[in-house]
Protein backbone atom coordinates (compact mmCIF):
# COMPACT_ATOMS: atom_id res chain seq x y z
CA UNK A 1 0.00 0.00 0.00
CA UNK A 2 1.35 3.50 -0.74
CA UNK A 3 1.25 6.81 1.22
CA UNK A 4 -1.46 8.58 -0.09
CA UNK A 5 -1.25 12.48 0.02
CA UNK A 6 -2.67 14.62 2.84
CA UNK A 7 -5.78 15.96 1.42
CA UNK A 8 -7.29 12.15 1.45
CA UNK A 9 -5.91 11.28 5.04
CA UNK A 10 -8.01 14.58 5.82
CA UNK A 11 -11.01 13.60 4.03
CA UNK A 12 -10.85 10.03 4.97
CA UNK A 13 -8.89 9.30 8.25
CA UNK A 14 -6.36 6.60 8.66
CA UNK A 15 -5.87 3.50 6.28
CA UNK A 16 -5.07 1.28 9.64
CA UNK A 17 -4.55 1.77 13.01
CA UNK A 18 -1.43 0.90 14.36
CA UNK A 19 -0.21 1.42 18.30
CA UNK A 20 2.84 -0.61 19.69
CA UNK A 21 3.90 0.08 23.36
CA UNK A 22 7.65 1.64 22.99
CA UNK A 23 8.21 -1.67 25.75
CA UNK A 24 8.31 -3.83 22.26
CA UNK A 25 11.87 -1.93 21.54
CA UNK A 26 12.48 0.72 22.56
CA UNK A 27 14.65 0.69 19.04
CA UNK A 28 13.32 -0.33 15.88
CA UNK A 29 16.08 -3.20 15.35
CA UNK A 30 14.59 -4.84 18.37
CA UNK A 31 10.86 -4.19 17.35
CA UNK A 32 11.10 -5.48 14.15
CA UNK A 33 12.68 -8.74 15.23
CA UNK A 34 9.63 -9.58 16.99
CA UNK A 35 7.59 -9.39 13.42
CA UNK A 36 7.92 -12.14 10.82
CA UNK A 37 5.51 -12.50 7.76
CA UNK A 38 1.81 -11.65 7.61
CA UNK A 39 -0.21 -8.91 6.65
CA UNK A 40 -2.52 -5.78 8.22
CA UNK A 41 -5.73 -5.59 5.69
CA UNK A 42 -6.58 -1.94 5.34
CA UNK A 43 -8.83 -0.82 8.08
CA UNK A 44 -7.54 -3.00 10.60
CA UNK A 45 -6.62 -2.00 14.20
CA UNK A 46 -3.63 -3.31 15.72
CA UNK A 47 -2.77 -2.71 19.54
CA UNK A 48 0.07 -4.52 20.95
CA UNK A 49 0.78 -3.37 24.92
CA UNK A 50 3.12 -6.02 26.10
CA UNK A 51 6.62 -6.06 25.53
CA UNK A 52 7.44 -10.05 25.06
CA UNK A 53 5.91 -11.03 21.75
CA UNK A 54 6.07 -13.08 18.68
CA UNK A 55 4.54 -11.86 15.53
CA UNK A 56 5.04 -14.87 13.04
CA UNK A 57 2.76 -14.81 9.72
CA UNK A 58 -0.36 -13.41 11.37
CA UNK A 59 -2.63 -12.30 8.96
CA UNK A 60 -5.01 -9.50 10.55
CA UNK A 61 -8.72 -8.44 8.69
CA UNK A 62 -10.01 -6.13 11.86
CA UNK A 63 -9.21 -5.59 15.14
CA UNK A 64 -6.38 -7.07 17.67
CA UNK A 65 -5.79 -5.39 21.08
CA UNK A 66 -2.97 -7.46 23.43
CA UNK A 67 -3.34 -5.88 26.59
CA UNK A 68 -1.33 -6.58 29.71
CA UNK A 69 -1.24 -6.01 33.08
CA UNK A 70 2.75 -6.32 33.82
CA UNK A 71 3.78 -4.83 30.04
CA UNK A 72 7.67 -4.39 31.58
CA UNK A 73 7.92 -6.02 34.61
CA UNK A 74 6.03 -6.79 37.84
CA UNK A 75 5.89 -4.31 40.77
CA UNK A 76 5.77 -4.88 44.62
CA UNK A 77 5.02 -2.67 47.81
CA UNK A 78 8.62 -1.20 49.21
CA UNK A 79 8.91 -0.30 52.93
CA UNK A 80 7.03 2.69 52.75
CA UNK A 81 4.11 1.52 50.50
CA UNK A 82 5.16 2.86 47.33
CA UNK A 83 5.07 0.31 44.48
CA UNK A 84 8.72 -0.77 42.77
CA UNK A 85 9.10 -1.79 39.03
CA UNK A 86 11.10 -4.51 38.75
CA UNK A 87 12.17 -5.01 34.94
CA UNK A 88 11.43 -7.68 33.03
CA UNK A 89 10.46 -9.79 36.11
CA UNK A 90 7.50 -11.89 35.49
CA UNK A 91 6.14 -10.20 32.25
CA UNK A 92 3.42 -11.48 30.38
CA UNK A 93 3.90 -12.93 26.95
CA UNK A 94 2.04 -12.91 23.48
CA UNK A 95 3.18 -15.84 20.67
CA UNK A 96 0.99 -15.82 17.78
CA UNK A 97 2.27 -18.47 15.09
CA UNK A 98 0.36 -18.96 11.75
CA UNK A 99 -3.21 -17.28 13.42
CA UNK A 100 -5.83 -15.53 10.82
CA UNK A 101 -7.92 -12.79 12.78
CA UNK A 102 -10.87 -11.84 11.49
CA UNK A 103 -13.62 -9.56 12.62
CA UNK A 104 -15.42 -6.13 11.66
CA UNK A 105 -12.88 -4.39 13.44
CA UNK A 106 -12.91 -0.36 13.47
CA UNK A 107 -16.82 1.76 12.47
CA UNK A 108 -14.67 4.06 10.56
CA UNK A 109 -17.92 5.97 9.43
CA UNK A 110 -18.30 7.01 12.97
CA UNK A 111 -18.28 10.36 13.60
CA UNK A 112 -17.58 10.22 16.81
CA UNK A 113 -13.90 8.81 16.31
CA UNK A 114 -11.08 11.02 17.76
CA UNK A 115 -8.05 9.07 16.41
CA UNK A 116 -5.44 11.45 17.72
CA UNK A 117 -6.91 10.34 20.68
CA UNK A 118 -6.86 6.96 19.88
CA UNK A 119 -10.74 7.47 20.92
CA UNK A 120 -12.61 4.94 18.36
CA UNK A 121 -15.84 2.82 18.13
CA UNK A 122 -15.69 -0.95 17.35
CA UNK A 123 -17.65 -3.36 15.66
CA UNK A 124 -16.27 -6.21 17.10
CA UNK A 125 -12.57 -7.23 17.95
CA UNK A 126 -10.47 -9.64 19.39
CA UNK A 127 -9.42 -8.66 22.69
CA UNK A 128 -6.57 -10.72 24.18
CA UNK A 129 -6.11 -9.50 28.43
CA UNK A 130 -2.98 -10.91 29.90
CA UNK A 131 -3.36 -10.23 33.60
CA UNK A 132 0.06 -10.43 35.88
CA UNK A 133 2.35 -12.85 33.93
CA UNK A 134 0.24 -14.39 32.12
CA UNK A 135 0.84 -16.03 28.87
CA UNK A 136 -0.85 -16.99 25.48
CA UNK A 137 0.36 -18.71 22.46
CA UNK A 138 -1.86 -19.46 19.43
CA UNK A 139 -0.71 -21.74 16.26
CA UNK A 140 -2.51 -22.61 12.90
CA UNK A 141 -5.82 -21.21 14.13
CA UNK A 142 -8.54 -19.11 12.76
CA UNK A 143 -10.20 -16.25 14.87
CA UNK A 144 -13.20 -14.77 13.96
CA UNK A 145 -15.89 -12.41 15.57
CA UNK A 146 -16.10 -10.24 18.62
CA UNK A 147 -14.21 -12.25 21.27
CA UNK A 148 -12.43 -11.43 24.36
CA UNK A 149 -9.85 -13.66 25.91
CA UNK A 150 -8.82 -13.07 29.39
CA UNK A 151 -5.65 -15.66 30.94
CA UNK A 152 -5.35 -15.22 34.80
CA UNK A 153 -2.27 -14.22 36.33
CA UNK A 154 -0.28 -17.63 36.74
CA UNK A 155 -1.93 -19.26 33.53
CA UNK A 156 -0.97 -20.21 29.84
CA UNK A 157 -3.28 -20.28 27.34
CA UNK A 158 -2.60 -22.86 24.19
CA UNK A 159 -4.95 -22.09 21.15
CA UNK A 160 -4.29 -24.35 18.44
CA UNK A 161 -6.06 -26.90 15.99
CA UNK A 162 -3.82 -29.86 17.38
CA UNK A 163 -2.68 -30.45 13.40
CA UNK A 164 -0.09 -28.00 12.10
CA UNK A 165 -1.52 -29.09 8.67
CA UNK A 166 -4.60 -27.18 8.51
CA UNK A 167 -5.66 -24.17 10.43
CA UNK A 168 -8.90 -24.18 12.23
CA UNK A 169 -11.50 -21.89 13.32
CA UNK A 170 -12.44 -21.67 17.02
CA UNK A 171 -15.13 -20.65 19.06
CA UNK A 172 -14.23 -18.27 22.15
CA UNK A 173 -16.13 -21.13 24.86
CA UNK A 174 -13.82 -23.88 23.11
CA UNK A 175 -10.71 -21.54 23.97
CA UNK A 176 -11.13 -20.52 27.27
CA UNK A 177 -12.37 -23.90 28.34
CA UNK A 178 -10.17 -26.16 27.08
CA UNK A 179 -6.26 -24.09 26.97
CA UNK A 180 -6.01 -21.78 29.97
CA UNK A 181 -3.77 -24.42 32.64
CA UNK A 182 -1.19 -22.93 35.42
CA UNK A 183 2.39 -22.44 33.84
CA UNK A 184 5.12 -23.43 36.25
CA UNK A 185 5.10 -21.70 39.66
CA UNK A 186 8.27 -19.42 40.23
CA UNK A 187 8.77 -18.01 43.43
CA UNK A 188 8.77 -14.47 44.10
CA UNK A 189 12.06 -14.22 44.48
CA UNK A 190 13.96 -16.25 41.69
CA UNK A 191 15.43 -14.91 39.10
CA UNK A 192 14.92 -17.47 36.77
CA UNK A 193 12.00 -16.97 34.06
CA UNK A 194 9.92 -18.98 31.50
CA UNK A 195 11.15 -19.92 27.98
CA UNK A 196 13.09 -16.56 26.25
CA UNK A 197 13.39 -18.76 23.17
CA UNK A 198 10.88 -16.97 21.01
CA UNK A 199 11.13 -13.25 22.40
């Protein structure tokens, strides 16, 4: 797709919407590392706040949103109750492997869309909400509609046909039912983390 001039940007808004937490980098040569393949269909949305993640031929047709509760790091209560960042200790994570998203994404008619603002209404999405260090990785799987997938703190999520052959379209009940299980506890003061291997 090329840059179109001004005037039509004006007229028309955005082609896609694009917002990646400066956590993914903070350089370019590290952001684009995590990206492999795919494509962005004009009009789609595409929010990514989490800074472990695997992009890897992910072809998007509406809206994604990866949301996370720890994007950098956890944070606990010092002496005096103030909360303390720890980097990159018990982040969540986001692998997406082969995965088709489909949905009706962004009402870009609306006129009540602010996009400086980042202030838009939604037809439907898919809504991925990582909470502590939670984790999700999906592979050769098709997801379509409005859904929103929420993995406790503690939890991995697996969404994937079970054959690497063919992709296959899920329903949001089959996901959350049958792939959220606890990842490995880690104590709250080890150093040691889950598998780096992809991010």
């Amino acid at each position: 797709m090329g840059v179109e001039d001004n005037t039509k940007y004006l007229q028309s808004g955005p082609p896609f919407l694009i917002l990646l937490h400066p956590a993914l980098g903070p350089l370019w040569e590290i952001t684009r590392q995590k990206f492999f393949g795919g494509s962005i269909m004009e009009g789609s949305e595409l929010q990514i706040e989490v800074a472990k993640f695997m992009w890897r031929e992910v072809q998007l047709d509406g809206s994604l949103l990866v949301i996370a509760e720890n994007i950098m790091g956890s944070t606990q209560a010092i002496e005096n109750g103030e909360p303390l960042m720890q980097y990159g200790h018990r982040c969540a994570r986001c692998k997406l492997q082969n995965v088709k998203v489909q949905n009706k994404g962004i009402d870009w008619t609306s006129a009540d869309n602010v996009y400086w603002m980042y202030n838009v209404h939604r037809f439907k999405s898919l809504k991925v909400i990582l909470q502590g260090n939670a984790e999700i990785e999906a592979t050769d799987v098709v997801l379509q509609g409005n859904h929103v997938l929420e993995v406790p703190n503690g939890h991995r999520m697996h969404v994937g046909s079970g054959d690497s052959s063919q992709a296959k379209t899920f329903s949001v009940e089959a996901c959350i039912v049958a792939v959220a299980e606890p990842t490995v506890p880690i104590p709250a003061d080890s150093k040691k983390t889950l598998d780096d291997s992809y991010i």
